[in-house]
C-alpha atoms as a PDB file:
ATOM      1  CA  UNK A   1     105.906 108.653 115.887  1.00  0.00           C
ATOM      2  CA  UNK A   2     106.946 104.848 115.831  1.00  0.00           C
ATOM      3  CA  UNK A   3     110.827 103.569 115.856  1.00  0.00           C
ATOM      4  CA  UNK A   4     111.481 100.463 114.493  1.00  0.00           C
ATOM      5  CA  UNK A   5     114.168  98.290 114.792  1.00  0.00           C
ATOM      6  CA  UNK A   6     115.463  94.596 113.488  1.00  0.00           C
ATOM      7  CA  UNK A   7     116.941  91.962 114.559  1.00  0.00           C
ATOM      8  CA  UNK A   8     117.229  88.068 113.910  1.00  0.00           C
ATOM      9  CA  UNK A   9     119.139  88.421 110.372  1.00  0.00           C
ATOM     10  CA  UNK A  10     121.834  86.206 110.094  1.00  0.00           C
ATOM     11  CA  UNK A  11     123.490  83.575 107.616  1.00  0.00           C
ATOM     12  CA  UNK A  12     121.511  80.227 106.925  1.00  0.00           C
ATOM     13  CA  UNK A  13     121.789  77.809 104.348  1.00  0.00           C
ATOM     14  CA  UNK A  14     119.276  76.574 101.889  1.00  0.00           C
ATOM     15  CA  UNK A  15     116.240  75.004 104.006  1.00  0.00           C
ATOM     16  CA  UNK A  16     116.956  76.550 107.165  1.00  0.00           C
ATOM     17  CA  UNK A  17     115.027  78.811 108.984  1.00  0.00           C
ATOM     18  CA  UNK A  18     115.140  82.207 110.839  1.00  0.00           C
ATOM     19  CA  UNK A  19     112.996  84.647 112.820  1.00  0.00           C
ATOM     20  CA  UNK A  20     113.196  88.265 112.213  1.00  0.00           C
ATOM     21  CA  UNK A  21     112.339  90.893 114.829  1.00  0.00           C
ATOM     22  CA  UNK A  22     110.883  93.887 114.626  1.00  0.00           C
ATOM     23  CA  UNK A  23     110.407  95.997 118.273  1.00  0.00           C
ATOM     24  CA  UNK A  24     108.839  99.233 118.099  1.00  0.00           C
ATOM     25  CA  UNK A  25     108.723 102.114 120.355  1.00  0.00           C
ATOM     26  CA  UNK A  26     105.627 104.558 120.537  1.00  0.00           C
ATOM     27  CA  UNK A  27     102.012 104.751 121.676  1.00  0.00           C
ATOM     28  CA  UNK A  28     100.668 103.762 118.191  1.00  0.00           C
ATOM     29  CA  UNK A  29     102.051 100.679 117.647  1.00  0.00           C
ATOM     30  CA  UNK A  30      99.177  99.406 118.323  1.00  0.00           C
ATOM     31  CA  UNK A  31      96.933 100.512 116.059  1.00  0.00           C
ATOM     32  CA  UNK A  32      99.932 100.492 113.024  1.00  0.00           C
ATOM     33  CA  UNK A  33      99.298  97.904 110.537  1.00  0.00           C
ATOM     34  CA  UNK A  34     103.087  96.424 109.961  1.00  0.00           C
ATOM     35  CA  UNK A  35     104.546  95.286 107.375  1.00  0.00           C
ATOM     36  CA  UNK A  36     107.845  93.089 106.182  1.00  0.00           C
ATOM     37  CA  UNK A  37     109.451  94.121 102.727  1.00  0.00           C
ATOM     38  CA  UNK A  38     112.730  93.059 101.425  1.00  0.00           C
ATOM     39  CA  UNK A  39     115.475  94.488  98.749  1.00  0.00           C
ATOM     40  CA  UNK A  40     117.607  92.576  97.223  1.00  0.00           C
ATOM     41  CA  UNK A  41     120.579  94.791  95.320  1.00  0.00           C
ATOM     42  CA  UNK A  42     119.554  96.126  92.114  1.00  0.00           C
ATOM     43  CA  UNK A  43     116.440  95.394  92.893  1.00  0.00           C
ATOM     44  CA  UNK A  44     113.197  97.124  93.933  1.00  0.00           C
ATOM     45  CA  UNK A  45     111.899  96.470  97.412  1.00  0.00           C
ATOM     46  CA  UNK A  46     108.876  94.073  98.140  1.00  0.00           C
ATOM     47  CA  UNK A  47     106.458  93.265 100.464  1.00  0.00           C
ATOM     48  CA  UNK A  48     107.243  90.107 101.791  1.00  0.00           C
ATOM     49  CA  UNK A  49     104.013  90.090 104.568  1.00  0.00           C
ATOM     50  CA  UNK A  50     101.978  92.533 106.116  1.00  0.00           C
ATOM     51  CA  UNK A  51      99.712  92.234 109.346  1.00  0.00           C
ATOM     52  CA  UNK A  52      96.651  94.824 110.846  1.00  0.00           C
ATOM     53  CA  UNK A  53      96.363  96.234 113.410  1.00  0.00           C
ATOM     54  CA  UNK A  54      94.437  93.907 115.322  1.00  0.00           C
ATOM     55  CA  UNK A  55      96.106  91.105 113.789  1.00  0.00           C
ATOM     56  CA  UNK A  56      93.331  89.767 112.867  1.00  0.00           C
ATOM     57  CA  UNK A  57      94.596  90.563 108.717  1.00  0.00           C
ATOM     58  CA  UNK A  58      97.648  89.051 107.424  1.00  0.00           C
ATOM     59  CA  UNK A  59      98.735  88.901 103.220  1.00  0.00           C
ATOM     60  CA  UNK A  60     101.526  87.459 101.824  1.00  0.00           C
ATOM     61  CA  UNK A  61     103.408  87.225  98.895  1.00  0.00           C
ATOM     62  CA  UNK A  62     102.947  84.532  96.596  1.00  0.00           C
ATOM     63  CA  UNK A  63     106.557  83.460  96.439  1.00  0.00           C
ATOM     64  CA  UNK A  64     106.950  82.950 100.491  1.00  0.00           C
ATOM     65  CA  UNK A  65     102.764  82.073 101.226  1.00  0.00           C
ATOM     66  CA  UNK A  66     103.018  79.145 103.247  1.00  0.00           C
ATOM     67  CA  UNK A  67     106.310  79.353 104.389  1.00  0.00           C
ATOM     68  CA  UNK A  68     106.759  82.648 106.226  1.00  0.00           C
ATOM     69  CA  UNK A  69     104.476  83.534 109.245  1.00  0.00           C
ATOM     70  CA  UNK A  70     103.585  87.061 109.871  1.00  0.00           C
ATOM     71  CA  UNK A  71     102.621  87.801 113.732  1.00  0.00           C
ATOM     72  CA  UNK A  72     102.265  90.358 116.016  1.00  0.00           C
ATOM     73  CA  UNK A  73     102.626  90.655 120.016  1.00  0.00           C
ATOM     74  CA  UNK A  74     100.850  93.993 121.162  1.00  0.00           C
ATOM     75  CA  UNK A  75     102.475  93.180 124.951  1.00  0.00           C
ATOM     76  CA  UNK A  76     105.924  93.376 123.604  1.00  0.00           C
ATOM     77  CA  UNK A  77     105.223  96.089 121.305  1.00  0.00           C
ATOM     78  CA  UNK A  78     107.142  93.465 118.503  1.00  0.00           C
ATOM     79  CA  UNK A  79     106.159  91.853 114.931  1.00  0.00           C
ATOM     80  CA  UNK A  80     107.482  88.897 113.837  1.00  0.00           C
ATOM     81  CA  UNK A  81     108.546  87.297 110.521  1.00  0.00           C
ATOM     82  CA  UNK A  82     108.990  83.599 111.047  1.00  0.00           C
ATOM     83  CA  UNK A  83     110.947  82.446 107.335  1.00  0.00           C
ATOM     84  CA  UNK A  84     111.350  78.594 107.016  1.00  0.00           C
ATOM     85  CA  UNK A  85     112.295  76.871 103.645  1.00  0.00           C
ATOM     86  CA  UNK A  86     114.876  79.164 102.748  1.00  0.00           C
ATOM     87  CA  UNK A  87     116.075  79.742  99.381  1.00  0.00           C
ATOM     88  CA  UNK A  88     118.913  81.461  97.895  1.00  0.00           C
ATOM     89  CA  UNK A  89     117.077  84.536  95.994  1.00  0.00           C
ATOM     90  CA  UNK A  90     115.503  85.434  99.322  1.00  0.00           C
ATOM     91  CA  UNK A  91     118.688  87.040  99.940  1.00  0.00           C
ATOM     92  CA  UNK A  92     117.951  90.449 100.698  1.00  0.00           C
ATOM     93  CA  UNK A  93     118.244  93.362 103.355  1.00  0.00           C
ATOM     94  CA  UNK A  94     114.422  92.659 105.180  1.00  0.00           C
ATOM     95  CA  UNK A  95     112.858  95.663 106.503  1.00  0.00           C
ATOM     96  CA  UNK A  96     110.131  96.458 109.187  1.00  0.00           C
ATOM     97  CA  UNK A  97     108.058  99.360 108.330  1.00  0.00           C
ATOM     98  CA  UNK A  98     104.504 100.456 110.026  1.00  0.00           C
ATOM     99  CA  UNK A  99     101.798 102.009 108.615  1.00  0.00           C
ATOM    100  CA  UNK A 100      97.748 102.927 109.004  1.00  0.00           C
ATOM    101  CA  UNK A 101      96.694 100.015 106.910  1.00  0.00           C
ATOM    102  CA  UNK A 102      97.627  96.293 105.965  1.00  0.00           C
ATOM    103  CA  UNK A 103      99.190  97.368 102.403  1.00  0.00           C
ATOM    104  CA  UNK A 104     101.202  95.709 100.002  1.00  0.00           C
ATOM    105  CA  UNK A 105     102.901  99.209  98.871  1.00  0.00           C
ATOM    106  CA  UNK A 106     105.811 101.015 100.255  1.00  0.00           C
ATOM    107  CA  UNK A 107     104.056 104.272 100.596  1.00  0.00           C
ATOM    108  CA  UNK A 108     101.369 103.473 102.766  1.00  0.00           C
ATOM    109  CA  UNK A 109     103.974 102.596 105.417  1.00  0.00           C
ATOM    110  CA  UNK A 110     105.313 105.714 106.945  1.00  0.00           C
ATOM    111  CA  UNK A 111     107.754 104.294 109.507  1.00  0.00           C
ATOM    112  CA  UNK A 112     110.990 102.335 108.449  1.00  0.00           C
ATOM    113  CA  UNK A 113     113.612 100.371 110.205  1.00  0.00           C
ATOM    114  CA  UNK A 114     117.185 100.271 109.133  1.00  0.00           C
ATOM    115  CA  UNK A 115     116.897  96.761 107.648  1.00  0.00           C
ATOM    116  CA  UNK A 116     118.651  93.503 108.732  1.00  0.00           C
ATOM    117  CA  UNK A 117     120.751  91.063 106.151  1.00  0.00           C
ATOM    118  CA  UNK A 118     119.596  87.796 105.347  1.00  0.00           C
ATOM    119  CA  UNK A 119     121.685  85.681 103.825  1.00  0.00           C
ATOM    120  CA  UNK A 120     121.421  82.399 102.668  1.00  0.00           C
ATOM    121  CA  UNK A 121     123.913  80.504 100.952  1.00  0.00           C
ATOM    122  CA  UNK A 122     123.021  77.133  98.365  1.00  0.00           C
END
């Protein structure tokens, strides 16, 4: 069992940055490839970055690659989601969710956090 929970959402303008949190609780957190995924209303949610296990495995989406840094610190039982370059359609509700591999779909993550607001305004 893993419990996951966000922080660092806020509201930022165009170009700014932010650093999402994700701190989990459990003895598997470990070994749980994590992942980032955002919804913006009406729309379906999308992976945004996901990270192995060992870390050693990160992918990205092709709209934030190069921009947004996926990391992991196995110490502080926390993932990261470093965002610069904002943009307004990155808008969304961003969500941590863990999983037993590095996927890029929603069902291979099994674990969920309650999701954090981005905003960012033009």
């Amino acid at each position: 069992q893993v419990q996951l929970v966000e922080s660092g959402g806020g509201l930022v303008q165009a170009g700014d940055s932010l650093r999402l949190s994700c701190a989990a609780s459990g003895r598997t957190f470990s070994s749980s490839a994590m992942g980032w995924f955002r919804q913006a209303p009406g729309k379906e949610r999308e992976l945004v970055a996901t990270i192995s296990g060992s870390g050693g495995y990160t992918f990205y989406a092709g709209s934030v690659r190069g921009r947004f840094t996926i990391s992991r610190d196995t110490a502080k039982n926390t993932v990261y989601l470093q965002m610069n370059s904002l943009k307004p359609e990155e808008t969304a509700v961003y969500y941590c969710a863990a999983g037993w591999f590095a996927a890029q779909v929603t069902g291979s993550y099994a674990y969920w956090g309650q999701g954090t607001q981005v905003t960012v305004s033009s």
